[in-house]
Protein backbone atom coordinates (compact mmCIF):
# COMPACT_ATOMS: atom_id res chain seq x y z
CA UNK A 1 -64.31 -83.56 17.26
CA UNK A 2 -62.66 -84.05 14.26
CA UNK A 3 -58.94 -86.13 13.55
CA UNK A 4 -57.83 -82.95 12.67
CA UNK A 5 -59.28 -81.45 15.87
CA UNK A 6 -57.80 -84.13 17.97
CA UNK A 7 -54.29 -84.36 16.53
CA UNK A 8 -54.45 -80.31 17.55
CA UNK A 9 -55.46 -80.98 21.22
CA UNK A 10 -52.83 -84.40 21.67
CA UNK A 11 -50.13 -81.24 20.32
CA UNK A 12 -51.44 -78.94 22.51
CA UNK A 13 -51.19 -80.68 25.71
CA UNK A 14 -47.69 -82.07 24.32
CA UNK A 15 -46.91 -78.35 24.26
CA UNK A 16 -48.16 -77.26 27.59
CA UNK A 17 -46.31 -79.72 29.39
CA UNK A 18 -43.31 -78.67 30.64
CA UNK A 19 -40.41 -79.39 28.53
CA UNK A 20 -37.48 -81.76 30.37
CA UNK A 21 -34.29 -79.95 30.86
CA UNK A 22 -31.27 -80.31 28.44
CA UNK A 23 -27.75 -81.53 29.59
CA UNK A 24 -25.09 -78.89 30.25
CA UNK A 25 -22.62 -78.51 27.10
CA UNK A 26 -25.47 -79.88 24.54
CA UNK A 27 -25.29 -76.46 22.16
CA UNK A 28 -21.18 -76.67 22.52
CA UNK A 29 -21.33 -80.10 21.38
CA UNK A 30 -23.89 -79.87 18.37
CA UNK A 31 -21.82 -77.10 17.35
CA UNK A 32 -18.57 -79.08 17.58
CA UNK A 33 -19.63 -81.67 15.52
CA UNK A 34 -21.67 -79.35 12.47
CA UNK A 35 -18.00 -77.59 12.55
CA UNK A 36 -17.00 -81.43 12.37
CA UNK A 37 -19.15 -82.13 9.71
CA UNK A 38 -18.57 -78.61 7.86
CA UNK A 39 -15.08 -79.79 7.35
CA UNK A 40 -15.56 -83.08 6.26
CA UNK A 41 -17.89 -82.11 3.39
CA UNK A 42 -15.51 -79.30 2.23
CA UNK A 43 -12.20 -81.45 2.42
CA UNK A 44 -14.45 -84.26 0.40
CA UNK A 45 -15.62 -82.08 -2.36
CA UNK A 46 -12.21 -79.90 -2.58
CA UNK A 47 -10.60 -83.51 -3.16
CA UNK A 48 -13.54 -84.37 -5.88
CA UNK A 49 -12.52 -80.91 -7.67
CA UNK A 50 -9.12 -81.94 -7.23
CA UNK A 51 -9.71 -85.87 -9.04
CA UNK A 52 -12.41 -84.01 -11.92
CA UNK A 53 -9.08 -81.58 -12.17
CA UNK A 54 -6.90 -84.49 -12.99
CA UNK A 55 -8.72 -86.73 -14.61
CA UNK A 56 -9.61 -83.63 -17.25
CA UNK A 57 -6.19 -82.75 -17.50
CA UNK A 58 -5.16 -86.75 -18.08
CA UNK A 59 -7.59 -86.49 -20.91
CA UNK A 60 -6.50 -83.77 -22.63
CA UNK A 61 -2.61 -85.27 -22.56
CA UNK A 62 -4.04 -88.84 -23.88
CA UNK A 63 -5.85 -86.90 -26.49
CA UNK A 64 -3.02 -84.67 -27.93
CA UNK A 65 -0.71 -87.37 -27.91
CA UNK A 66 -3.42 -90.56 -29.13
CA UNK A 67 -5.27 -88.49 -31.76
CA UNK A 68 -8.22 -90.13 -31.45
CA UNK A 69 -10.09 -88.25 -33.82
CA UNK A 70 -7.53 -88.91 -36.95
CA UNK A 71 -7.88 -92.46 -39.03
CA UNK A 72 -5.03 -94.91 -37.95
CA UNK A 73 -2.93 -95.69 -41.39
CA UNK A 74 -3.78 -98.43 -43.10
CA UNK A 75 -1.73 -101.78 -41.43
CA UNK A 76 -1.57 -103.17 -45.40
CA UNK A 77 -1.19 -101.66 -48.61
CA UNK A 78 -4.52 -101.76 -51.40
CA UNK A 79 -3.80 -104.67 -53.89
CA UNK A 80 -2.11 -103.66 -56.81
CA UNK A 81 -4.19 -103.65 -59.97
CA UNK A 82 -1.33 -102.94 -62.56
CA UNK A 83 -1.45 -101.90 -65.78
């Protein structure tokens, strides 16, 4: 026989055999806790929306009120060259 052949027949007799029985409450359970999980990951990336939200928003205030995009003034005058 070939590997392949003889990983087939070691899965084969795994299969055959008969399986051992599962506790009582072990669907209820796995359930529970994907429900569990379910919320967890929707509370986490509600929040994340929630921050992105915020931190957008804070932008947009800094920018309207810094003007970041406008050249500060000058802090001296040019030297006068007179006449």
């Amino acid at each position: 026989m070939s590997r392949y052949g003889d990983k087939e027949a070691a899965v084969r007799r795994l299969l055959d055999t008969p399986h051992p029985p599962l506790p009582p409450g072990l669907g209820a359970d796995a359930a529970a806790r994907g429900a569990r999980v379910r919320r967890r990951e929707r509370a986490l990336r509600r929040t994340g929306a929630v921050l992105a939200a915020l931190a957008a928003l804070g932008f947009a205030v800094w920018a309207a009120e810094a003007r970041p995009w406008e050249v500060p003034p000058a802090a001296t005058t040019p030297p006068f060259a007179g006449p």
